[in-house]
Structures are given as structure tokens and as C-alpha cells.
C-alpha atoms as a PDB file:
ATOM      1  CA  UNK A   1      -1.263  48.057  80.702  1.00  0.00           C
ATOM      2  CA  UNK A   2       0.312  45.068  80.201  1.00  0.00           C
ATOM      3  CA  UNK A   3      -1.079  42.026  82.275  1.00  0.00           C
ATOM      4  CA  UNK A   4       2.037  40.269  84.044  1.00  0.00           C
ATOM      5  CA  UNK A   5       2.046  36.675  85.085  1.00  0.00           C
ATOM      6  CA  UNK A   6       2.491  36.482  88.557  1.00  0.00           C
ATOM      7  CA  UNK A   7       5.258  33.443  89.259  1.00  0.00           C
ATOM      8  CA  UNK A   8       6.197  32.307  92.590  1.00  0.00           C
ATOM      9  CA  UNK A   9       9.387  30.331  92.035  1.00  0.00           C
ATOM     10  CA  UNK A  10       9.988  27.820  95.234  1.00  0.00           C
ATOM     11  CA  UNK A  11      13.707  26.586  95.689  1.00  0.00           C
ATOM     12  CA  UNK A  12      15.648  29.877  94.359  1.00  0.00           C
ATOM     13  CA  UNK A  13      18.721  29.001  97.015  1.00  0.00           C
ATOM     14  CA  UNK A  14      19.471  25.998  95.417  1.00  0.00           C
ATOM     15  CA  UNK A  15      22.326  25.546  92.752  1.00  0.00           C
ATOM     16  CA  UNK A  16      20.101  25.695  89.712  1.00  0.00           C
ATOM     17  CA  UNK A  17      17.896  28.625  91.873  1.00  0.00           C
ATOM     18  CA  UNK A  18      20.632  30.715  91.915  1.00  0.00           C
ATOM     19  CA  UNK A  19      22.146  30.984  88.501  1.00  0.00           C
ATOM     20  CA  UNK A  20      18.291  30.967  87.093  1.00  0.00           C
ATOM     21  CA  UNK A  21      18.084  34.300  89.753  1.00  0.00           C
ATOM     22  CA  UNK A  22      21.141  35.309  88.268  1.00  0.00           C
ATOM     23  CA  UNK A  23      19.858  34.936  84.226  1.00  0.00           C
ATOM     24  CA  UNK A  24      16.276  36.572  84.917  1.00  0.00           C
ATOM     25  CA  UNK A  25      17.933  39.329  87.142  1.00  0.00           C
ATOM     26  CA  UNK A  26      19.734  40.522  84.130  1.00  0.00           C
ATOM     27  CA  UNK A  27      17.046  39.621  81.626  1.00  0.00           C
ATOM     28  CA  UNK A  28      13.681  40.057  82.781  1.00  0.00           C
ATOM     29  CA  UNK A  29      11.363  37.563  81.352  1.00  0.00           C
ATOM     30  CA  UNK A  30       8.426  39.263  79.541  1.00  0.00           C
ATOM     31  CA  UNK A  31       5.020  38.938  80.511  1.00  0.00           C
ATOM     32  CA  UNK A  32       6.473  37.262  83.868  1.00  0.00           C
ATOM     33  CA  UNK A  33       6.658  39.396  87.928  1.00  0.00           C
ATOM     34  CA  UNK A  34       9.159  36.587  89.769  1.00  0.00           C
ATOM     35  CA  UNK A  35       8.651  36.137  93.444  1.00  0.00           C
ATOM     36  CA  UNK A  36      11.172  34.006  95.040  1.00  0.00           C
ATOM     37  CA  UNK A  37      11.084  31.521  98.117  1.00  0.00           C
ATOM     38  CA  UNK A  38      13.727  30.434 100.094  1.00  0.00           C
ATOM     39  CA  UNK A  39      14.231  28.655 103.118  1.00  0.00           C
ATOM     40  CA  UNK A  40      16.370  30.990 105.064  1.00  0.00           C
ATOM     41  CA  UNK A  41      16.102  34.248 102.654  1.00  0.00           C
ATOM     42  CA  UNK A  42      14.857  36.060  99.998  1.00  0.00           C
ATOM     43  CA  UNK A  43      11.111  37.627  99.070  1.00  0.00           C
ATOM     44  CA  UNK A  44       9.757  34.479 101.259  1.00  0.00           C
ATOM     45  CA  UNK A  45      10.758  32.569 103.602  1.00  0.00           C
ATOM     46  CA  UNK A  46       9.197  29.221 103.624  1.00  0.00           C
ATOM     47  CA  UNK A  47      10.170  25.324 104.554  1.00  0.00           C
ATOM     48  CA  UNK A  48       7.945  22.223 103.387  1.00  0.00           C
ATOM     49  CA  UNK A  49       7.520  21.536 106.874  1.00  0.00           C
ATOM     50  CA  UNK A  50       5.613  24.573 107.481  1.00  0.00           C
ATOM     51  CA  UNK A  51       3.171  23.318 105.514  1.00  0.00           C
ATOM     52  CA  UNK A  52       1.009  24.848 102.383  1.00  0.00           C
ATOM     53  CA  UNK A  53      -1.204  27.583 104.160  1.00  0.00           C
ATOM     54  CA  UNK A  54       2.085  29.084 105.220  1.00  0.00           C
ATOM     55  CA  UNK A  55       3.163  29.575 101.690  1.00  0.00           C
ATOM     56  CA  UNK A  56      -0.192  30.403 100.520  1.00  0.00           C
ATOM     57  CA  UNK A  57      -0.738  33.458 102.565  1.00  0.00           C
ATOM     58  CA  UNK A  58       1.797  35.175 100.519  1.00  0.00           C
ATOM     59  CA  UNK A  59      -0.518  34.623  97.204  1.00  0.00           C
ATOM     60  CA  UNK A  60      -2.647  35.432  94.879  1.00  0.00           C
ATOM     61  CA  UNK A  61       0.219  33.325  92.230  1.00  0.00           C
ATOM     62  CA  UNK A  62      -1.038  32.369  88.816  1.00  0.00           C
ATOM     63  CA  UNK A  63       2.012  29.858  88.515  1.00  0.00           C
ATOM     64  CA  UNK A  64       4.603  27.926  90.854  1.00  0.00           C
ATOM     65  CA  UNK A  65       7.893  26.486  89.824  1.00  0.00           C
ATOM     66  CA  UNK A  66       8.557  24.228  92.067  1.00  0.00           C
ATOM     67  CA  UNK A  67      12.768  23.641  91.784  1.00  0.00           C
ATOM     68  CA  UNK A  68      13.093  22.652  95.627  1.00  0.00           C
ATOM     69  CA  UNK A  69      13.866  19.352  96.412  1.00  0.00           C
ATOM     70  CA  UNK A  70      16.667  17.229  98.064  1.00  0.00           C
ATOM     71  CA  UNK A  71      19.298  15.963  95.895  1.00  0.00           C
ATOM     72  CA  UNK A  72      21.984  12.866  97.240  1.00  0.00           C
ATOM     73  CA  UNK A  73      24.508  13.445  99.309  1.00  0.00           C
ATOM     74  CA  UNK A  74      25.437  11.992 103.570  1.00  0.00           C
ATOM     75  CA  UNK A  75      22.080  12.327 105.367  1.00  0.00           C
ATOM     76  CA  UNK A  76      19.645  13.535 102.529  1.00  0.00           C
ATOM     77  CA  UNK A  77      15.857  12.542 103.315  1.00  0.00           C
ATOM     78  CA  UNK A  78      14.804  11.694  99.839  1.00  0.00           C
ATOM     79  CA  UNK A  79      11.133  11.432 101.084  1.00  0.00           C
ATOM     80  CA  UNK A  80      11.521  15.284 101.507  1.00  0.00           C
ATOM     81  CA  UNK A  81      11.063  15.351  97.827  1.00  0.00           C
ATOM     82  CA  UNK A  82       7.594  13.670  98.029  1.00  0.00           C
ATOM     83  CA  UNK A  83       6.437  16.155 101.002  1.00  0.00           C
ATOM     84  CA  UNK A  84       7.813  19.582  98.981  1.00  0.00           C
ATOM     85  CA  UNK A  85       5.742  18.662  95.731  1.00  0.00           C
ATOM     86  CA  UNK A  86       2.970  18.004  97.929  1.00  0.00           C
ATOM     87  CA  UNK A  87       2.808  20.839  99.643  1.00  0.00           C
ATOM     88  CA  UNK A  88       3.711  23.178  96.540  1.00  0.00           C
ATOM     89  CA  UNK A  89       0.721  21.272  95.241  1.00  0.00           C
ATOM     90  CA  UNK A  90      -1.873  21.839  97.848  1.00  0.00           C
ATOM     91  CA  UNK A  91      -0.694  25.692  98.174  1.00  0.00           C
ATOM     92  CA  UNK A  92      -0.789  26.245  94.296  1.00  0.00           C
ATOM     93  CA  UNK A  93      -4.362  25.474  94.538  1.00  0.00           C
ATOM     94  CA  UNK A  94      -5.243  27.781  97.802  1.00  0.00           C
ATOM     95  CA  UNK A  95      -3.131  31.068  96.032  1.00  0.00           C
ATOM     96  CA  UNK A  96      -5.479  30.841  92.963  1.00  0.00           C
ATOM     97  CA  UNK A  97      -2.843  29.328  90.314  1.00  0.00           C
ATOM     98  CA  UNK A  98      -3.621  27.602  87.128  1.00  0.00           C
ATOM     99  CA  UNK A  99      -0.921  25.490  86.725  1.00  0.00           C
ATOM    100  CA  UNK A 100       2.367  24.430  88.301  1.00  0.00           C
ATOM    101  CA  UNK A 101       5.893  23.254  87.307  1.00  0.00           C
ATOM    102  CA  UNK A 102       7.677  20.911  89.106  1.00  0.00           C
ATOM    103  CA  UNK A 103      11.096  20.339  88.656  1.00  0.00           C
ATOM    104  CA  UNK A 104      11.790  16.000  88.498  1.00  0.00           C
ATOM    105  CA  UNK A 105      14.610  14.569  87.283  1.00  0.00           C
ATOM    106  CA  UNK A 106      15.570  12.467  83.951  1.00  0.00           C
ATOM    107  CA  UNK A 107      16.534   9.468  86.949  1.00  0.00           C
ATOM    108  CA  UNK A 108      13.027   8.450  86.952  1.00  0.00           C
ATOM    109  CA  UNK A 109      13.456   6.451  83.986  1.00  0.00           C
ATOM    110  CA  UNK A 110      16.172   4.691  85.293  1.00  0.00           C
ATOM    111  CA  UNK A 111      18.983   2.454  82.991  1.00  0.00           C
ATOM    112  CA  UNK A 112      17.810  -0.281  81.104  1.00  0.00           C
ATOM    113  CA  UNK A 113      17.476   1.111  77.766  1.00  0.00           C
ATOM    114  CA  UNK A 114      20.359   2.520  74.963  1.00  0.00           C
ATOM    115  CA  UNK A 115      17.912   4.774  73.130  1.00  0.00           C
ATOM    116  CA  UNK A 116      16.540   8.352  74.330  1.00  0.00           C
ATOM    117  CA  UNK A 117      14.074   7.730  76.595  1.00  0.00           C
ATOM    118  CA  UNK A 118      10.729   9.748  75.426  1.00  0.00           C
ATOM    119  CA  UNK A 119       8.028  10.459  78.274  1.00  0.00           C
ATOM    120  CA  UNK A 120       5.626   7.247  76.854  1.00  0.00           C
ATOM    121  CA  UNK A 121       8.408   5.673  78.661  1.00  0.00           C
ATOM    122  CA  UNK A 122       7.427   3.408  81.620  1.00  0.00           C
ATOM    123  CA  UNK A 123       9.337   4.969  84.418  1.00  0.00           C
ATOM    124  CA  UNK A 124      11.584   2.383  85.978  1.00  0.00           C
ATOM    125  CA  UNK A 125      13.897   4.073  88.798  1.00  0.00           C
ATOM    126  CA  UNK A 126      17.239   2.494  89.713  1.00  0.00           C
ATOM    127  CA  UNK A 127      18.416   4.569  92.356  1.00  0.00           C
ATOM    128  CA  UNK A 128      17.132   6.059  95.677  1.00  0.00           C
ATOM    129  CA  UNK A 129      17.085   9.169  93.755  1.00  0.00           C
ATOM    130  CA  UNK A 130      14.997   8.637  90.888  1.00  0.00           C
ATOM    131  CA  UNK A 131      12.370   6.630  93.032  1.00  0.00           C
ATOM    132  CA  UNK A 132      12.403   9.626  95.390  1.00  0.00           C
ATOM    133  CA  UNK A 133      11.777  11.887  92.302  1.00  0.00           C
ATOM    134  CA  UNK A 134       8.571   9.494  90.833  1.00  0.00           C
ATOM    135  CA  UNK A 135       7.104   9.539  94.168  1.00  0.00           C
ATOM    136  CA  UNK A 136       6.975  12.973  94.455  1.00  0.00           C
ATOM    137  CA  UNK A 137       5.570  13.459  90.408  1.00  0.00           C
ATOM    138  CA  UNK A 138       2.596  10.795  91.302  1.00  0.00           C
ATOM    139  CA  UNK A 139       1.649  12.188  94.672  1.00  0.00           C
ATOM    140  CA  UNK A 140       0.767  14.778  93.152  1.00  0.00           C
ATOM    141  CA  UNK A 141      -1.715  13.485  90.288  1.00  0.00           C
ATOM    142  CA  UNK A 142      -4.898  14.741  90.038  1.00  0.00           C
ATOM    143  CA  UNK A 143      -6.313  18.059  91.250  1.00  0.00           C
ATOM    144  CA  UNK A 144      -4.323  21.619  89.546  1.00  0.00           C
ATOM    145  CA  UNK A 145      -2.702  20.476  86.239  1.00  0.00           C
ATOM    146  CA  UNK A 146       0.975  20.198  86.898  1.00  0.00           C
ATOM    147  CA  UNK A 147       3.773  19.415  84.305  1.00  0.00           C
ATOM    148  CA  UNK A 148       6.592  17.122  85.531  1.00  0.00           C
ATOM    149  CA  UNK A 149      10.057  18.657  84.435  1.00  0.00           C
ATOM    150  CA  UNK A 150      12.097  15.294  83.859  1.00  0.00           C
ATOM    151  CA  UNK A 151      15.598  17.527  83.395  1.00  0.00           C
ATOM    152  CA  UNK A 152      18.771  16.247  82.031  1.00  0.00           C
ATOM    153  CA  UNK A 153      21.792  17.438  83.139  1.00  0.00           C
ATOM    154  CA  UNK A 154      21.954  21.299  84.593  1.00  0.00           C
ATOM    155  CA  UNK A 155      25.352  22.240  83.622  1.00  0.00           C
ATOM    156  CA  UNK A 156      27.301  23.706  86.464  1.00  0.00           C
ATOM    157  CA  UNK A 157      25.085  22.094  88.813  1.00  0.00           C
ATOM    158  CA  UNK A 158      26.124  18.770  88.071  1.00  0.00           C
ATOM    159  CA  UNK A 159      28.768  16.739  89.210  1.00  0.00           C
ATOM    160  CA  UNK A 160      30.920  16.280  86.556  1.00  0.00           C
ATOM    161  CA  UNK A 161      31.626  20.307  86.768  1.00  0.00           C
ATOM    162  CA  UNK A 162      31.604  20.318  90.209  1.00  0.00           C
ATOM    163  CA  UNK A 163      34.711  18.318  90.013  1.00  0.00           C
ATOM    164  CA  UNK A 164      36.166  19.744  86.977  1.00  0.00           C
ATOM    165  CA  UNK A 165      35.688  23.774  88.781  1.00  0.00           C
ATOM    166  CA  UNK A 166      38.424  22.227  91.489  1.00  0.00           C
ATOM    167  CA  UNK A 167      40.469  19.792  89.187  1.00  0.00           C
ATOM    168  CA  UNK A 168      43.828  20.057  88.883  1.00  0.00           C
ATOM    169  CA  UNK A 169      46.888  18.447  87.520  1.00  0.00           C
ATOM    170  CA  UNK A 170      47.282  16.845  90.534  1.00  0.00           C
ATOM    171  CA  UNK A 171      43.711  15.909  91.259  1.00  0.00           C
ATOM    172  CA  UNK A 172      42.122  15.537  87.897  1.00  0.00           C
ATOM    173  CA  UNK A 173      38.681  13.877  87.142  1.00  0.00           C
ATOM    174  CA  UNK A 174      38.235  10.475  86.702  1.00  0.00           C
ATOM    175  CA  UNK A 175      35.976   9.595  83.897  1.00  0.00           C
ATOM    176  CA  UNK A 176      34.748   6.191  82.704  1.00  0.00           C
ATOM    177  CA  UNK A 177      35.888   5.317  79.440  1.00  0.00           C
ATOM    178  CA  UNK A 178      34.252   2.096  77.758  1.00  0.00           C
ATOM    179  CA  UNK A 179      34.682  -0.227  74.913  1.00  0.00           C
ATOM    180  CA  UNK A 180      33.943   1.856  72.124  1.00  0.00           C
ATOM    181  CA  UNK A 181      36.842   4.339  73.808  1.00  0.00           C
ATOM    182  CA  UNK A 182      34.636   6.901  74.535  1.00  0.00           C
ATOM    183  CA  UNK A 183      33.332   8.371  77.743  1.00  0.00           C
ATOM    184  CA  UNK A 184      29.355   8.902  78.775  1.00  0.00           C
ATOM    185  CA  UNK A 185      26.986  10.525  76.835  1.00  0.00           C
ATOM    186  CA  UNK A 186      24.098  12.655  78.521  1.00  0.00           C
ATOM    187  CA  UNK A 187      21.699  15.208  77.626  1.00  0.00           C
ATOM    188  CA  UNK A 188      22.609  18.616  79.191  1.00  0.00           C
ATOM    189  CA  UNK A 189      21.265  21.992  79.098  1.00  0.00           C
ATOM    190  CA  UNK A 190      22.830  25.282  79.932  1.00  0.00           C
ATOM    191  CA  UNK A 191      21.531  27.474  82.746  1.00  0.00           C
ATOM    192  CA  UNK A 192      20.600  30.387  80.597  1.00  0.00           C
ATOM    193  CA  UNK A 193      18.982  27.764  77.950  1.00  0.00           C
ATOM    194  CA  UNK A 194      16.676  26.435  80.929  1.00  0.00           C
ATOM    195  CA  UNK A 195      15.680  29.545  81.977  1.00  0.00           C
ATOM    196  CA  UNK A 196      14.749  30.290  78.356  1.00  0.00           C
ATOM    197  CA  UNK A 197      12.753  27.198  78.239  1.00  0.00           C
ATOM    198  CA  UNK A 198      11.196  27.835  81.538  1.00  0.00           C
ATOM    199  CA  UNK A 199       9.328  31.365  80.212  1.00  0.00           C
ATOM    200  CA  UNK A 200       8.121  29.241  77.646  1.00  0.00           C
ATOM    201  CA  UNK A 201       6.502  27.278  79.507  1.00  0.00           C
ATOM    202  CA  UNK A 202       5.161  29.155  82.135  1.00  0.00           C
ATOM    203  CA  UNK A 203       3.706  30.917  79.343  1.00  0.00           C
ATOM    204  CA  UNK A 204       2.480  28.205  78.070  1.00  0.00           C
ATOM    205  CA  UNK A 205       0.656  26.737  81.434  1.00  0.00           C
ATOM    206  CA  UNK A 206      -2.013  24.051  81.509  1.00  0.00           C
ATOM    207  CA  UNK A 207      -1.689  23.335  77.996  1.00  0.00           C
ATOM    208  CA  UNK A 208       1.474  21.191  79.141  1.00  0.00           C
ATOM    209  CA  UNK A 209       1.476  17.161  79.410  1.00  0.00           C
ATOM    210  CA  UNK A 210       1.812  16.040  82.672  1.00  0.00           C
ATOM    211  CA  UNK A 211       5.272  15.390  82.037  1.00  0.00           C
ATOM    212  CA  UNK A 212       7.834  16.770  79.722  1.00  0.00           C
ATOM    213  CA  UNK A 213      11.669  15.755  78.691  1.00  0.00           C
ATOM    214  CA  UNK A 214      14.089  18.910  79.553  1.00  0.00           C
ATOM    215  CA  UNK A 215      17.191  18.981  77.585  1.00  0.00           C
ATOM    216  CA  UNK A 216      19.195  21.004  74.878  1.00  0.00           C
ATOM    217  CA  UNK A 217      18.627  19.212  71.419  1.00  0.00           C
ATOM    218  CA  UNK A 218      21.531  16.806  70.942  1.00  0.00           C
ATOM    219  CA  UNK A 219      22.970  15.162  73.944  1.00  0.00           C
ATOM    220  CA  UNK A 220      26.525  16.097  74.578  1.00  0.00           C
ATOM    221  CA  UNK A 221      29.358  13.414  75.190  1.00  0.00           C
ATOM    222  CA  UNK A 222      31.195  14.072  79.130  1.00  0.00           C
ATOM    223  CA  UNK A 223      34.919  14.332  77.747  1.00  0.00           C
ATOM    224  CA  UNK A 224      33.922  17.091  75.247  1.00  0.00           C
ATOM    225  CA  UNK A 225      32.500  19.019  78.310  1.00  0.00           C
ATOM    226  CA  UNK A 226      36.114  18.280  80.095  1.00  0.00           C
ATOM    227  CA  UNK A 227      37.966  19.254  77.346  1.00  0.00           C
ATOM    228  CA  UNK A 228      36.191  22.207  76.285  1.00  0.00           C
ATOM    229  CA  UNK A 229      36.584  23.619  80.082  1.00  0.00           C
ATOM    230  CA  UNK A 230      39.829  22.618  79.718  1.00  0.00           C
ATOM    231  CA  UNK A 231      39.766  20.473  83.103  1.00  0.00           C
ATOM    232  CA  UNK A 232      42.294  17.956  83.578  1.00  0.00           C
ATOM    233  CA  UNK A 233      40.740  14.644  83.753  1.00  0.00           C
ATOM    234  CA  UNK A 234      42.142  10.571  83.092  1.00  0.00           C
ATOM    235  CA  UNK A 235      40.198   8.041  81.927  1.00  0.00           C
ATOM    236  CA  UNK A 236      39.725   4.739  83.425  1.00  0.00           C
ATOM    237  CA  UNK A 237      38.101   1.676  82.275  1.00  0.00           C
ATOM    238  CA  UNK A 238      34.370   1.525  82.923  1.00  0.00           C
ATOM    239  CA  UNK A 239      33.068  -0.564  85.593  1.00  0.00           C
ATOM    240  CA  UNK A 240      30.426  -3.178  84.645  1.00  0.00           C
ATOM    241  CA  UNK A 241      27.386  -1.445  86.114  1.00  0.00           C
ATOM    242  CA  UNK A 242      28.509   1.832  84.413  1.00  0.00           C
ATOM    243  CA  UNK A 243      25.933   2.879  81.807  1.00  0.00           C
ATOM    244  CA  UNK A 244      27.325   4.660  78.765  1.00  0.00           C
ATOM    245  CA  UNK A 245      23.990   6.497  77.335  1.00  0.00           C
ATOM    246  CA  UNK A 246      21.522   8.251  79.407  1.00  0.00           C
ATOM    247  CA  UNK A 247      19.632  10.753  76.903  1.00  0.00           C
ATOM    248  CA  UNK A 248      16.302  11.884  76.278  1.00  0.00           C
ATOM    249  CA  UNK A 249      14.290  12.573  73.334  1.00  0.00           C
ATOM    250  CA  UNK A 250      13.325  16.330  73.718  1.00  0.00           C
ATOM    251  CA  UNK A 251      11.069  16.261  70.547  1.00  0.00           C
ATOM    252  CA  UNK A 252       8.048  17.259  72.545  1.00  0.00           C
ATOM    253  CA  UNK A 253       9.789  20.243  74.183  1.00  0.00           C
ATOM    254  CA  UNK A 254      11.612  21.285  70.524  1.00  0.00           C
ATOM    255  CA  UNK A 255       7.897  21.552  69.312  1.00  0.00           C
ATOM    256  CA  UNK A 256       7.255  23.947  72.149  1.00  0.00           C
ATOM    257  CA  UNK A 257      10.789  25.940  72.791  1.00  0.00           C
ATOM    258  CA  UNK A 258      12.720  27.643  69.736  1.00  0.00           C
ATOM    259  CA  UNK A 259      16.336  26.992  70.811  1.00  0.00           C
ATOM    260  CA  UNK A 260      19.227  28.819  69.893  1.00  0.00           C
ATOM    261  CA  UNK A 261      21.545  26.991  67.236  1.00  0.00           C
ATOM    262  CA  UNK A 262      23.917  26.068  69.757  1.00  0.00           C
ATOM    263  CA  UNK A 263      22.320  25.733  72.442  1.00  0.00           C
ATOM    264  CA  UNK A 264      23.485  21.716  72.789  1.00  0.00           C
ATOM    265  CA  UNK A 265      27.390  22.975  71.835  1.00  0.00           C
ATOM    266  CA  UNK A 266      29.378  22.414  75.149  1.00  0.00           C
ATOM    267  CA  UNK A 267      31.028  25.835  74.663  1.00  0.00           C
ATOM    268  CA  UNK A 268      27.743  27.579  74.391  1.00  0.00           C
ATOM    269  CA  UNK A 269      26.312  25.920  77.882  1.00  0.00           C
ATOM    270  CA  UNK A 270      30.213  26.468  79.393  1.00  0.00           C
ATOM    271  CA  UNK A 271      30.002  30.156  78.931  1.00  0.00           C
ATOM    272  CA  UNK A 272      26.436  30.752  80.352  1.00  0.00           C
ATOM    273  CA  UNK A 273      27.890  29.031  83.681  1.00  0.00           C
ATOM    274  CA  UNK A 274      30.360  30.896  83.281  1.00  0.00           C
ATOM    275  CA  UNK A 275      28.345  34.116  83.805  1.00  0.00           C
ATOM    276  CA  UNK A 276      25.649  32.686  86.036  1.00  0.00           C
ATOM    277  CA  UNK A 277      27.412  30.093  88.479  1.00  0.00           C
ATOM    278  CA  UNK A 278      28.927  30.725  91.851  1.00  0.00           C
ATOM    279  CA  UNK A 279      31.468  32.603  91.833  1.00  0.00           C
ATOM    280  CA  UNK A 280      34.857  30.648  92.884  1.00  0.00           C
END
């Protein structure tokens, strides 16, 4: 009989939760029994602030994916972030797992540079965000190995398609445009891509660094994404404090992950939100 990792994947109500529910309900990842927390529903209910022997006494877990955490918006407590990895952290240990994901954010490395950033990259935050995001990675150092997911952009849970899912002639998106004429340039990966990538890697447990770069191959550019959704947007001219490039170098994770040829083609990532997001 075929031994089954036993995954208990915290934060599966959140945008990115949902469409990677939505992926592994209709592809089962092999070698991999989900169990999924939520704060209000689902196989468990659990909040940070019920601290880690709460979650624990649903275990044994041989993994957590940690994807919880608070994102910005009017009122978010960015030190929630710190107190969910912490917690994840302390329970992973107490339910018997080996190793544990937790999703960060590309924001901790901040702005200052025009090349990808790699993870030998001195994190330097500029927002309340990315800070928020670095304090919970290093309160967590030390103990059961854990692998930092520094993730690009989620498409469909990002902004830019939040906006372009309710754009319309009338209210299109505004996107900077700078000197070169050209709009930003991120890295991105679809929702069925980083569920992909996330089997891999639960697979592949405490053999992780402590932090990895998550990301389709090539970065994608914002008004290709736009166009390709065929969202009606108007560019303006770039504020000084805009940044044009934020990418990463995903050269560790290509060594690990076989991607599909297209995975970093905007109308490859547009059709797996397509089949995963919310519905409108």
C-alpha cells in the first residue's frame, strides 16, 4: 500500500487557498492526503490566536503549508503575520512533522536593485508589508527545518487582475508606463503552476534551503497580462517612486520543479484562473 504524505495546509480560505483547493480537488496530488484549515470552515477550524496546541490536536501531519497570513488593506495587523508563522511553527513540531512551508512574499527584498533578485540577496523591505513578511520568516529560525516561499505574483490573486476582472470601458486600469514606454515587469506564476510546484516540494521536504524564489521562469511584463485578458486599461506616466522591474531569479526552484513550456506565457497562467478563481 502506498504510503501517503499526510499535509495539513493552513490558510485554504484565502484567495490563493481557494483556487489551490480548487486545482488539487480536481487533480489529486500523488503521494499527498490534504487536510485543510480554515478560520471559520472547512476540515479544521483554527485561528493563530488559539494558539499551536489547538491546531496540534488535530495531528499526527508530516508537513504544513503554511499560506495564512494578512495581506494590506484598511485595518490589517501586519504583526499577525509574525504570530501565524509562529504558531504554525511551534504546532508543526508538536504533530510530528518534518518540515514546513511557509508561504512569504517576493516584498522582502524590497526595491533597490534592477536585476532578479536571487535568495543570497540581503533582504531589504520597503514597505510595511515586506517587513511584516521577514519578521515572520526569521521568527521562525531554528528548531523544524522550514523553507521560506518568497512568491512572485499569484495571478488572479493579485491586484492588477483584481482590477482588470471589474474593468470596463468606463473604468479601465490605470497602469504606469515609464521612459522606455513600457509598463512593469514582474515575475508571476499561475495558480495551477504553484500548485504544481508546491507537490514538488512537499515532496521534496527538508532537503529545501531555508528560503526559495517562487515564480514561473521568465517574468511577464503587466500590459501583456492586460491585453491578453483583454481588460481595458490607459497608461499614465510613471510616478518617480514607481519601480519598473521587480523579478526574481527562480534558478534554484527550475533545478527542483520541471515546468511546463509555457508556464511563464500570460495566456497559459490567464486560463488556469480562469478555471480555478472565484467565480464572478
Amino acid at each position: 500500500m502506498t504510503q501517503h504524505l499526510r499535509v495539513l495546509v493552513i490558510g485554504a480560505s484565502g484567495r490563493v487557498g481557494r483556487m489551490l483547493r480548487r486545482y488539487w480537488q480536481a487533480a489529486p496530488p500523488r503521494g499527498i492526503a490534504l487536510t485543510y484549515q480554515t478560520r471559520q470552515r472547512g476540515e479544521i477550524a483554527w485561528d493563530a490566536a488559539d494558539g499551536p496546541d489547538a491546531l496540534a490536536a488535530h495531528g499526527p501531519f508530516d508537513r504544513l503549508l503554511v499560506l495564512a497570513g494578512v495581506t494590506p488593506g484598511p485595518g490589517a495587523d501586519m504583526a499577525q503575520n509574525e504570530l501565524i508563522a509562529r504558531a504554525c511553527h511551534a504546532a508543526a513540531a508538536q504533530v510530528g512533522a518534518a518540515h514546513m512551508l511557509l508561504a512569504s512574499s517576493s516584498a522582502v527584498y524590497g526595491t533597490a536593485q534592477n536585476r532578479p533578485y536571487s535568495e543570497a540577496d540581503t533582504p531589504i523591505p520597503t514597505n510595511t508589508y515586506g517587513k511584516a513578511k521577514l519578521d515572520a520568516e526569521r521568527s521562525i529560525e531554528g528548531g523544524l527545518p522550514t523553507c521560506a516561499l518568497r512568491i512572485g505574483n499569484v495571478l488572479g490573486a493579485d491586484a492588477l487582475m483584481v482590477n482588470a476582472a471589474t474593468a470596463s470601458a468606463g473604468n479601465p486600469v490605470h497602469l504606469d508606463r515609464f521612459a522606455d514606454g513600457r509598463g512593469p515587469l514582474r515575475t508571476y506564476i499561475g495558480p495551477g503552476t504553484l500548485a504544481q510546484v508546491l507537490e514538488t516540494l512537499l515532496h521534496a521536504g527538508d532537503t529545501l534551503p531555508g528560503a526559495l524564489n517562487i515564480g514561473a521562469p521568465m517574468p511577464v511584463a503587466m500590459e501583456t497580462l492586460l491585453e491578453a485578458h483583454g481588460a481595458p486599461y490607459t497608461a499614465r506616466p510613471a510616478p518617480p517612486e514607481a519601480v519598473q522591474r521587480i523579478t526574481l531569479n527562480c534558478g534554484a526552484l527550475d533545478a527542483l520543479h520541471a515546468f511546463d513550456p509555457d508556464a511563464s506565457t500570460a495566456r497559459h497562467m490567464l486560463d488556469q484562473w480562469a478555471k480555478l478563481g472565484d467565480a464572478p
